[in-house]
Protein backbone atom coordinates (compact mmCIF):
# COMPACT_ATOMS: atom_id res chain seq x y z
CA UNK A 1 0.00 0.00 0.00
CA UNK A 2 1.28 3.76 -0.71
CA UNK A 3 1.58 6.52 1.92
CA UNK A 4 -1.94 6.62 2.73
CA UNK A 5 -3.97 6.66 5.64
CA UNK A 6 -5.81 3.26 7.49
CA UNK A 7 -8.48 3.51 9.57
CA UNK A 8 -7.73 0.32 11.93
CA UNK A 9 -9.73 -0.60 14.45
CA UNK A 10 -10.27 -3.91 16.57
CA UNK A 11 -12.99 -6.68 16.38
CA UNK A 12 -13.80 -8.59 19.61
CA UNK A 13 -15.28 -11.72 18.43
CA UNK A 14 -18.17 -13.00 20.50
CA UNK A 15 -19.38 -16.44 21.04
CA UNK A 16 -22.16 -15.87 18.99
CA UNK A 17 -20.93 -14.63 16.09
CA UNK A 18 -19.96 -18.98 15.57
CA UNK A 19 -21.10 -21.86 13.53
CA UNK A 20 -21.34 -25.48 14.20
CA UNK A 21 -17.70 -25.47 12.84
CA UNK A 22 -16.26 -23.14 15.45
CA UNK A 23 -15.49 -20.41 12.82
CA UNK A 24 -16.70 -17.46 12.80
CA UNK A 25 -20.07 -17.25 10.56
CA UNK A 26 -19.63 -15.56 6.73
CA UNK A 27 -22.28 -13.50 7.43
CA UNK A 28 -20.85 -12.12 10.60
CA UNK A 29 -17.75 -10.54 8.27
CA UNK A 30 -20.39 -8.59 6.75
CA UNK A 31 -21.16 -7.24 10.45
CA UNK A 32 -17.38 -6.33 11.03
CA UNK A 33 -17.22 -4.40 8.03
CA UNK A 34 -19.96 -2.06 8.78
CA UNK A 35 -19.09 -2.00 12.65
CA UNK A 36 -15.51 -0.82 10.85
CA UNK A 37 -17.31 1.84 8.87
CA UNK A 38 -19.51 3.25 12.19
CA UNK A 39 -16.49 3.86 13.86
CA UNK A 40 -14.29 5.09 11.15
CA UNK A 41 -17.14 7.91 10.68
CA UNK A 42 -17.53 8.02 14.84
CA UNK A 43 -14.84 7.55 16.86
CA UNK A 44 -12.67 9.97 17.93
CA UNK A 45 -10.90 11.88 16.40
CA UNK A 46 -13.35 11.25 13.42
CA UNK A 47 -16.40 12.56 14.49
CA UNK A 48 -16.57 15.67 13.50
CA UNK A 49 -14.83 15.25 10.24
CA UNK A 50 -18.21 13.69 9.33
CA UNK A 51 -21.55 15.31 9.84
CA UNK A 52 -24.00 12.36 10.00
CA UNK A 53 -24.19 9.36 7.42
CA UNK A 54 -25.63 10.99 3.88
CA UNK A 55 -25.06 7.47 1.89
CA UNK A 56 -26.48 4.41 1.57
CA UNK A 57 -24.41 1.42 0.58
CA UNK A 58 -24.79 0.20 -2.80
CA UNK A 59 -22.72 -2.73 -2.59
CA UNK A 60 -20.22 -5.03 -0.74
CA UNK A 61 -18.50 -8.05 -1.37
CA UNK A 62 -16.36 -10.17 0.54
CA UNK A 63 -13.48 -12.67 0.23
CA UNK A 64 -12.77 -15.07 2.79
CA UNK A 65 -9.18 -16.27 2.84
CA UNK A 66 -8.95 -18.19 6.36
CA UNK A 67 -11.81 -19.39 9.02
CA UNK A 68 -11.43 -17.10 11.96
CA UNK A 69 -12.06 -18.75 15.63
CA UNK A 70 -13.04 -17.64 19.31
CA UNK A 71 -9.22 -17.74 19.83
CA UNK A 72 -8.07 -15.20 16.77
CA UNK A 73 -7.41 -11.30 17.53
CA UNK A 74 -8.91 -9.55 14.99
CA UNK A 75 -7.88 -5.90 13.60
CA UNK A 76 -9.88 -4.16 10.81
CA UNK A 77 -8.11 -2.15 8.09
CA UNK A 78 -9.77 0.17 6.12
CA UNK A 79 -9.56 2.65 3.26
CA UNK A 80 -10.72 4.58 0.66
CA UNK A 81 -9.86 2.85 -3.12
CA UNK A 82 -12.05 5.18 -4.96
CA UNK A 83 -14.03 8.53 -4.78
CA UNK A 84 -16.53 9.16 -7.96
CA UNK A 85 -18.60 11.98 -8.59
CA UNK A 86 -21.92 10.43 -5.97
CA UNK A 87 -20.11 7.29 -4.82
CA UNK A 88 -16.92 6.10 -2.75
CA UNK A 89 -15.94 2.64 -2.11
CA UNK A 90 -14.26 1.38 0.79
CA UNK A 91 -11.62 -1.81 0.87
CA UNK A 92 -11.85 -4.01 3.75
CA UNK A 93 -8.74 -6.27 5.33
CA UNK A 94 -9.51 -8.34 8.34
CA UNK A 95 -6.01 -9.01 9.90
CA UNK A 96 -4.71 -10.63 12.89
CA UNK A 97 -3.99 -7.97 15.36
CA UNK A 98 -1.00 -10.02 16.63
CA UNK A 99 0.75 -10.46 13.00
CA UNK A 100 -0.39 -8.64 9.92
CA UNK A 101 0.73 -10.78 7.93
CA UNK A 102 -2.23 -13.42 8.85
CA UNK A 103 -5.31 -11.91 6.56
CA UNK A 104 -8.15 -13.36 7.68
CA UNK A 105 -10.17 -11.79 4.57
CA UNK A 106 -10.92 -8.44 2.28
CA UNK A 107 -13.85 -6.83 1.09
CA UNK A 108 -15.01 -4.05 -0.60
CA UNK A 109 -18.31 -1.33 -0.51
CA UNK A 110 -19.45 1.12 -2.63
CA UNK A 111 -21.44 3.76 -0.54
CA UNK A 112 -23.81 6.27 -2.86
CA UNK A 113 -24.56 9.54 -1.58
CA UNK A 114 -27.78 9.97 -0.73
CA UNK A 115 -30.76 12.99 -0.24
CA UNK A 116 -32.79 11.30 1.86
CA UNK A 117 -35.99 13.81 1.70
CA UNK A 118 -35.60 13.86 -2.31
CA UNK A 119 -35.04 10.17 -2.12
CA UNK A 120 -31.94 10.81 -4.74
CA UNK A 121 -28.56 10.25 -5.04
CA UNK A 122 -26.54 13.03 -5.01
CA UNK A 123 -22.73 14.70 -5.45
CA UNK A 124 -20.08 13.66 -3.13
CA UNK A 125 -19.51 17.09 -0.87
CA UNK A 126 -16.45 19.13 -0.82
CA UNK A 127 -15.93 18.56 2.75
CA UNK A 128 -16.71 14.28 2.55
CA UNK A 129 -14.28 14.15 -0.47
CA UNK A 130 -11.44 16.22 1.02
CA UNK A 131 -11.82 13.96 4.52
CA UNK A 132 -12.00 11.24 2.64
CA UNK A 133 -9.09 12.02 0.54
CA UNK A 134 -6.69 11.26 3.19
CA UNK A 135 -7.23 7.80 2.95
CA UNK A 136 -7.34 7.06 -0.63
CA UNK A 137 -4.87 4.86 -2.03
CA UNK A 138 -3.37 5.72 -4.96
């Protein structure tokens, strides 16, 4: 990856989130990735960078590379690969927290900007694209 910024953040894997197998469930990564997206937009020292979510997600994919368990310490990576003119999509990489080098799995979103009283999609802002510049890969 270039010089750009990751958002990391880590994933606490409850006993729940398992199947009959003892890995974690392929839905579930679906649920990391958008607990990874609430707190890139909330946490500190986010927050205010981002005034509210105006976006709905479009799409998201993921690829599973190795079954996670109760044991694994999970860290999620994220950043921006792309900003259009009404959309930005996110890349996902679930690592363990103890060695990067163990992916667990990526993933990618698209997010569409979104007027929610004209129902419409609409421009990426000024002020979302510059914050989100920062972590764009290039």
């Amino acid at each position: 990856m270039n010089d750009h910024k990751i958002f990391s953040t880590d994933i606490d894997i409850r006993f729940r989130d398992l199947d009959a197998m003892g890995h974690v469930n392929n839905a579930v990564f679906f649920t990391y990735f958008e607990y990874g997206r609430l707190k890139f937009f909330y946490s500190e020292p986010q927050k205010d960078k981002f005034p509210g979510f105006t976006f709905i997600l479009a799409h998201i994919s993921c690829d599973y590379i190795k079954p996670i368990t109760l044991n694994d310490k999970l860290t999620l990576q994220i950043w921006i690969n792309e900003i259009g003119g009404k959309s930005f999509e996110f890349r996902y990489q679930l690592i363990d927290s103890t060695d990067s080098s163990i992916i667990f799995a990526t993933g990618e979103s698209v997010q569409v900007c979104f007027d929610y009283q004209k129902n419409a999609s609409m421009p990426v802002s000024d002020e979302l694209r510059a914050h989100l510049s920062g972590y764009l890969k290039e």
